[in-house]
C-alpha atoms as a PDB file:
ATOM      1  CA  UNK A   1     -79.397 -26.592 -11.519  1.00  0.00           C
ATOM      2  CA  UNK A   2     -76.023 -27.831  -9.776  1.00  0.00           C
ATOM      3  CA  UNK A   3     -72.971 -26.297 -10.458  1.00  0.00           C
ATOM      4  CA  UNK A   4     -69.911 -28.334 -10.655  1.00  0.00           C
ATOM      5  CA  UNK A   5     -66.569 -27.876  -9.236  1.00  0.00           C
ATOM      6  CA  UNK A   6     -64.557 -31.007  -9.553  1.00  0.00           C
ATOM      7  CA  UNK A   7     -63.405 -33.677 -12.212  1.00  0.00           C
ATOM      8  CA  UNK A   8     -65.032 -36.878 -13.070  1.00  0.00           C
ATOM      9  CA  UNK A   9     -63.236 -39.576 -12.473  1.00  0.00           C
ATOM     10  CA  UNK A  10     -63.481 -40.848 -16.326  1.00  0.00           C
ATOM     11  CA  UNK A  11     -62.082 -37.034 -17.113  1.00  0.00           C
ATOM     12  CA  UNK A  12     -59.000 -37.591 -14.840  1.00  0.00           C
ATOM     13  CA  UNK A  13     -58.884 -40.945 -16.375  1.00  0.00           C
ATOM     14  CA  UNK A  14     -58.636 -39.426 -19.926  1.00  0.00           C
ATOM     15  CA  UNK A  15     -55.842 -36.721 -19.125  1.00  0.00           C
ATOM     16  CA  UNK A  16     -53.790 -39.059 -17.421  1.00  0.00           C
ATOM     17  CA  UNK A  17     -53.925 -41.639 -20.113  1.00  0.00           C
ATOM     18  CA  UNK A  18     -53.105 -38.687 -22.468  1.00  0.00           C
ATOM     19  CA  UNK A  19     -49.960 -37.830 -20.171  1.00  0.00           C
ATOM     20  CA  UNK A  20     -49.028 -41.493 -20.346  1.00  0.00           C
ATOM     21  CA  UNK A  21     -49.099 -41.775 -24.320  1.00  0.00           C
ATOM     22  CA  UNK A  22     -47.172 -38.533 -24.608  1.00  0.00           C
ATOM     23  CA  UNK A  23     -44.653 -39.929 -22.109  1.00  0.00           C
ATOM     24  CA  UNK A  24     -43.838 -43.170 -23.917  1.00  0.00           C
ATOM     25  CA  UNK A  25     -43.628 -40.845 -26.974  1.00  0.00           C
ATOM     26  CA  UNK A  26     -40.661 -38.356 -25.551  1.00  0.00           C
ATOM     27  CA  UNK A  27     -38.565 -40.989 -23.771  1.00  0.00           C
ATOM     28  CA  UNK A  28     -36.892 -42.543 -27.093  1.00  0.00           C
ATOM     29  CA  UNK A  29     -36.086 -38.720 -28.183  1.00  0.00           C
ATOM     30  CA  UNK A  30     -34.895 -37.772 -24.982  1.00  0.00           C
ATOM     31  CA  UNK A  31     -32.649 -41.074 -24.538  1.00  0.00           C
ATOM     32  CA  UNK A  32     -31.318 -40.315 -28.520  1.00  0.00           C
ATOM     33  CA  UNK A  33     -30.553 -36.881 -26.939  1.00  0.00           C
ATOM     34  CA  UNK A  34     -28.250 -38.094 -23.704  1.00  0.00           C
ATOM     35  CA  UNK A  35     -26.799 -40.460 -26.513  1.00  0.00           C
ATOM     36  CA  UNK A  36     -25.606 -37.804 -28.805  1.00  0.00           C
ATOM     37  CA  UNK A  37     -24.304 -35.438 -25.828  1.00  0.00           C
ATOM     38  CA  UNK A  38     -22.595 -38.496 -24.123  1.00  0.00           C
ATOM     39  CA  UNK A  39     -20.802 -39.388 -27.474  1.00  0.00           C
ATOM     40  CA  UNK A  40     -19.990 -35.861 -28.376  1.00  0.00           C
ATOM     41  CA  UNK A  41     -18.699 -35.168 -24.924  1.00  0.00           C
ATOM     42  CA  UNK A  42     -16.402 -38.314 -25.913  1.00  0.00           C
ATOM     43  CA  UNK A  43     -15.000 -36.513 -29.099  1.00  0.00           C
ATOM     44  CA  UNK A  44     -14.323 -33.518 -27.391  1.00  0.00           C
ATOM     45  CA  UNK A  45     -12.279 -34.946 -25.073  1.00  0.00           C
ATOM     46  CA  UNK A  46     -10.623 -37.354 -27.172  1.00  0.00           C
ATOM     47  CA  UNK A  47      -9.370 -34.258 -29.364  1.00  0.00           C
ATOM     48  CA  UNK A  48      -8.534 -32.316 -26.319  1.00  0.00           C
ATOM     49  CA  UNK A  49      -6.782 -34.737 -24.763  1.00  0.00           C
ATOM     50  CA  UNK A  50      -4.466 -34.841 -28.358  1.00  0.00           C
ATOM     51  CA  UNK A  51      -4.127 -31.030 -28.365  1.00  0.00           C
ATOM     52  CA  UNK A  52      -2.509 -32.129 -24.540  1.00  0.00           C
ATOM     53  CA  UNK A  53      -0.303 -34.095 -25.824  1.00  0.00           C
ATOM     54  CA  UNK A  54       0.910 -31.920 -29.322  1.00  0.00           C
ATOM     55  CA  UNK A  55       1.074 -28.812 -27.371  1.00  0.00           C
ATOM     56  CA  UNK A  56       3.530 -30.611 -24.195  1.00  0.00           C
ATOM     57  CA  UNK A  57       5.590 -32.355 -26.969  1.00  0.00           C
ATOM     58  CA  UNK A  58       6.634 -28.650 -28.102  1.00  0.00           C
ATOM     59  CA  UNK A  59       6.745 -27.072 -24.791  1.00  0.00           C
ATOM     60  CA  UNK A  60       8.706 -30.212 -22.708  1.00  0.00           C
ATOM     61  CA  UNK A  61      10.725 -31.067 -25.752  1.00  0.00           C
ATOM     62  CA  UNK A  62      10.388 -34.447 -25.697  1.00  0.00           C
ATOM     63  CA  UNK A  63       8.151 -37.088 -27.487  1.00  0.00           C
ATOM     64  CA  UNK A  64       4.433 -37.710 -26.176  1.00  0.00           C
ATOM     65  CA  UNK A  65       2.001 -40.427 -26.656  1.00  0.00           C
ATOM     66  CA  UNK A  66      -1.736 -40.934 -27.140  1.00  0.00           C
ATOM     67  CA  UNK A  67      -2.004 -44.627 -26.052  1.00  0.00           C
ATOM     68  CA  UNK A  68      -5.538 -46.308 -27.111  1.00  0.00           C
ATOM     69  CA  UNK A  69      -6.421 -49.763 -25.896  1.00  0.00           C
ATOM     70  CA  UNK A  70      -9.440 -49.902 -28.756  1.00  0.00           C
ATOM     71  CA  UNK A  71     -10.986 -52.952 -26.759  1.00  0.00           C
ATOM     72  CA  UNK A  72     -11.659 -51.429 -23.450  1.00  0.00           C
ATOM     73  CA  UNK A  73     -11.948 -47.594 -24.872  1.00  0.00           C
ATOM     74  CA  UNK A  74      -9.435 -46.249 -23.323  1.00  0.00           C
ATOM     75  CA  UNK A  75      -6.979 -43.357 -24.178  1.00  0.00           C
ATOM     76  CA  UNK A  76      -3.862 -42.040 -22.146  1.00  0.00           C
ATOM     77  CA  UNK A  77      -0.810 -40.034 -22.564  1.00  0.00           C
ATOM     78  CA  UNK A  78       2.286 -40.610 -21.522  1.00  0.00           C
ATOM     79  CA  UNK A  79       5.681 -38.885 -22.464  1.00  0.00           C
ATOM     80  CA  UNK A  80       9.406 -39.705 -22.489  1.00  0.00           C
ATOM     81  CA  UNK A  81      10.801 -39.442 -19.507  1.00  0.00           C
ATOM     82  CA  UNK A  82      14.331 -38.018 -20.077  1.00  0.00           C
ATOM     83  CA  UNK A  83      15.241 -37.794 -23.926  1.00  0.00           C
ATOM     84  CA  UNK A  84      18.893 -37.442 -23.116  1.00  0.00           C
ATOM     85  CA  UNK A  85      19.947 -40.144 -20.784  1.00  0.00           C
ATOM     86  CA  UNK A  86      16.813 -42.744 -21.083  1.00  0.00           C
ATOM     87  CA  UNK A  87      15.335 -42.124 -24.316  1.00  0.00           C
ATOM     88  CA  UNK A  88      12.770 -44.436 -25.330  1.00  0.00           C
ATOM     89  CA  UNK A  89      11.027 -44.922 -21.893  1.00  0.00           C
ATOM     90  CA  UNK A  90       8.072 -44.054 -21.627  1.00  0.00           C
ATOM     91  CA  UNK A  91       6.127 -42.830 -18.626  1.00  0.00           C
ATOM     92  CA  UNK A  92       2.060 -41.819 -17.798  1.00  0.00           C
ATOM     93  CA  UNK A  93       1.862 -38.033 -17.826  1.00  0.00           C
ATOM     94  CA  UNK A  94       2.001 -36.182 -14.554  1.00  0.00           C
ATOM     95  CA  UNK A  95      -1.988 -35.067 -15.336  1.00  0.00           C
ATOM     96  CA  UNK A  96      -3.277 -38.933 -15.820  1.00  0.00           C
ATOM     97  CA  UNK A  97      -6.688 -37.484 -14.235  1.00  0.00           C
ATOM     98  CA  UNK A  98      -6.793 -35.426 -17.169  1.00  0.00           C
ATOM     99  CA  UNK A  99      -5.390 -37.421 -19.863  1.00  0.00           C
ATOM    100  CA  UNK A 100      -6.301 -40.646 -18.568  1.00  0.00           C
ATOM    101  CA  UNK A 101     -10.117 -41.461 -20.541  1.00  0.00           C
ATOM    102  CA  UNK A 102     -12.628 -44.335 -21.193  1.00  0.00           C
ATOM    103  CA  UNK A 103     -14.966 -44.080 -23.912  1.00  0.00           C
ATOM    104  CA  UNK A 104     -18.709 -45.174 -22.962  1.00  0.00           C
ATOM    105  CA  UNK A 105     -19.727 -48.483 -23.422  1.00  0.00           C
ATOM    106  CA  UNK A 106     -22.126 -47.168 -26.362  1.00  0.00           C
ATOM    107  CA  UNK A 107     -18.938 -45.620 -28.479  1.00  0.00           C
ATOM    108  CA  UNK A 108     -17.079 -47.740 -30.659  1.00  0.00           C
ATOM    109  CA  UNK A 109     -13.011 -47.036 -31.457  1.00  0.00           C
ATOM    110  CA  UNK A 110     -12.398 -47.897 -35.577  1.00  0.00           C
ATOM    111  CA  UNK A 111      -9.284 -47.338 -37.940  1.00  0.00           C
ATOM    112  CA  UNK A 112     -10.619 -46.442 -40.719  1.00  0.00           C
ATOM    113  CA  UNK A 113      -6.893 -45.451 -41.708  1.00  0.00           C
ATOM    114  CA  UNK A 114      -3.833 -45.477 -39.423  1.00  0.00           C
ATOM    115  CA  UNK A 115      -0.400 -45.413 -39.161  1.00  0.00           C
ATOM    116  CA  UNK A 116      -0.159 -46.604 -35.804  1.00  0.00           C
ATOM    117  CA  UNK A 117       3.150 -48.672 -33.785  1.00  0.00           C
ATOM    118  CA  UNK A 118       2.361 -51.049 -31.222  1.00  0.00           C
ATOM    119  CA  UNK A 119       4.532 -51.547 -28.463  1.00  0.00           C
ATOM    120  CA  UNK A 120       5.734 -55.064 -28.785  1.00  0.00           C
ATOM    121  CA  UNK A 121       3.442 -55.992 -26.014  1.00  0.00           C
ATOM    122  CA  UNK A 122       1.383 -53.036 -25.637  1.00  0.00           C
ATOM    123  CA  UNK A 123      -1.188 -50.879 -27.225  1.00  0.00           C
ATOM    124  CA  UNK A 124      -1.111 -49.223 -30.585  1.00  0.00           C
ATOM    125  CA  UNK A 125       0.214 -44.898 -30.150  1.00  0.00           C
ATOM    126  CA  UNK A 126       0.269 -42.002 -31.912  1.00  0.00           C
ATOM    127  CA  UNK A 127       3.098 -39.778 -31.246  1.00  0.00           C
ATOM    128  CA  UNK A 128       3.245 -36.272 -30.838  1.00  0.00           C
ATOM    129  CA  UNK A 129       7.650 -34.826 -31.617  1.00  0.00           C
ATOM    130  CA  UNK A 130       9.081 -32.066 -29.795  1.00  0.00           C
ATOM    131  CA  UNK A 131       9.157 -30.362 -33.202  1.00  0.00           C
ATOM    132  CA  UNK A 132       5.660 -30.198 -33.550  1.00  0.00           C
ATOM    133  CA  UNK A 133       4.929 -33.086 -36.289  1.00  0.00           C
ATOM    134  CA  UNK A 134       3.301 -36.102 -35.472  1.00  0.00           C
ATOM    135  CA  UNK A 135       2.064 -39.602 -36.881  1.00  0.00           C
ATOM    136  CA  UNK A 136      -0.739 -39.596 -39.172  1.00  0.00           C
ATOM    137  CA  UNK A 137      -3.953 -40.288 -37.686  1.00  0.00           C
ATOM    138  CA  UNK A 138      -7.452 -41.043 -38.844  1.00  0.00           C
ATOM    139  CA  UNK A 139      -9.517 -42.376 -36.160  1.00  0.00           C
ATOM    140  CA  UNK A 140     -13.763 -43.227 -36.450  1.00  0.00           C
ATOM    141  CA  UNK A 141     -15.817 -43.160 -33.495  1.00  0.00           C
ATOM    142  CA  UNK A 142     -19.444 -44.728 -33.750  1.00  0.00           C
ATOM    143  CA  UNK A 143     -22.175 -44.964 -31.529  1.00  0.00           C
ATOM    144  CA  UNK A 144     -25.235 -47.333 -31.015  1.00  0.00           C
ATOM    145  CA  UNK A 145     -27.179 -44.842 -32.824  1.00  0.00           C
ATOM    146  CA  UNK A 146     -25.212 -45.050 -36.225  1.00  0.00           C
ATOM    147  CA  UNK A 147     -23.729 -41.485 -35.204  1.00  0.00           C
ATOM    148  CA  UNK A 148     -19.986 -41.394 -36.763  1.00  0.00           C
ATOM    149  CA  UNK A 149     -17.284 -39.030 -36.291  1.00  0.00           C
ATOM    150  CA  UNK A 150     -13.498 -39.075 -37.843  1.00  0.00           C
ATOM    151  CA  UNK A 151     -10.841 -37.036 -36.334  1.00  0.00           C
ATOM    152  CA  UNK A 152      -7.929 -36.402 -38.500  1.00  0.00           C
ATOM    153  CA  UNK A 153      -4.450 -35.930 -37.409  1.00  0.00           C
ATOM    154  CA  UNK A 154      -2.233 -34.145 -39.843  1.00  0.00           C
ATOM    155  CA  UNK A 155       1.534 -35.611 -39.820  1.00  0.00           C
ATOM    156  CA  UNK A 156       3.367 -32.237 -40.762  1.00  0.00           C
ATOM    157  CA  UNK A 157       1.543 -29.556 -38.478  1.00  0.00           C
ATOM    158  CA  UNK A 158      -0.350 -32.354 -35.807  1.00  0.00           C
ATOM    159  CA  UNK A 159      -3.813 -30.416 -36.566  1.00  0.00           C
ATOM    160  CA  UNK A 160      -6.597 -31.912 -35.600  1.00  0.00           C
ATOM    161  CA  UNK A 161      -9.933 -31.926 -38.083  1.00  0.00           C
ATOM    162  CA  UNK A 162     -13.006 -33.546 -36.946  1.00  0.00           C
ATOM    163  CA  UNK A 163     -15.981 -34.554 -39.675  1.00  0.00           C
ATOM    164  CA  UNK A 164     -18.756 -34.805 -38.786  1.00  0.00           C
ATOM    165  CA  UNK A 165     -20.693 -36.802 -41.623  1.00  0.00           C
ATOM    166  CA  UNK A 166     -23.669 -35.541 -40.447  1.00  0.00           C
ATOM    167  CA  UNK A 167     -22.652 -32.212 -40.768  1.00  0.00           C
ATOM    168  CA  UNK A 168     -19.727 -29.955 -41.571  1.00  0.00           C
ATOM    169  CA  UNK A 169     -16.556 -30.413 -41.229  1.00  0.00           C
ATOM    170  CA  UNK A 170     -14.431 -28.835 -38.086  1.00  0.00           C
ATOM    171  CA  UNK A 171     -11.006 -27.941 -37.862  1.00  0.00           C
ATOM    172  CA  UNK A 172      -9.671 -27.800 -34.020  1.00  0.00           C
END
């Protein structure tokens, strides 16, 4: 009697056949996965970058900004530059690199109610007061995937309350 000690070729042919099936079967789960992380990356630094902005307002005294251009995806801060002698103009924040954000091409920027200004030939702003009130804000992100997020922005105390309708609801 011979003893084996290899594979047959139709044995490595099954196995890596199996591999290939359970392959094509993980890829659409793992590409939902970098979806979700990529979009709630987005929301977490679309609310930080509006705690920024509240928390400067109150310790500059003076008026900041959350700028959104909702056709490229883009959000930025800016603040007033001198509230005394030039108030009115506005300029980007010192920290653009950190304040300064695009949202990925897969994210999509919708009012479901908002109570926005727009420049005269600009982009529509929420503003955050040196007295710690702001404009109210209720902003929907969606992604490709039907994923949707609303982050509220309280005019009184400029909280900031994220729902998550596929979950529960957040206050940051």
């Amino acid at each position: 009697m011979r003893v084996r000690r290899a594979f047959t070729l139709i044995e490595l042919l099954i196995v890596v056949a199996i591999l290939i099936v359970l392959t094509g079967m993980m890829v659409p789960v793992l590409q939902s996965g970098l979806g979700r992380s990529e979009s709630r990356g987005a929301l977490v630094r679309i609310t930080n970058i509006m705690t920024l902005a509240s928390s400067m307002a109150v310790a500059e005294g003076r008026t900041f900004r959350l700028n959104i251009d909702p056709q490229q995806g883009r959000f930025w801060v800016t603040h007033e530059r001198d509230p005394i002698n030039e108030p009115g103009v506005y300029v980007p924040y010192r920290l653009s690199e950190l304040t300064d954000f695009r949202l990925g091409s897969a994210i999509t920027v919708r009012w479901h109610e908002l109570e926005l200004r727009e420049q005269q030939e600009g982009d529509p702003f929420i503003q955050f007061h040196a007295d710690g009130t702001s404009e109210r804000l209720t902003l929907v992100l969606l992604t490709e995937g039907g994923k949707t997020w609303t982050i509220m922005v309280a005019p009184m105390t400029s909280s900031i309350r994220v729902v998550d309708f596929d979950m529960t609801e957040e206050t940051l």
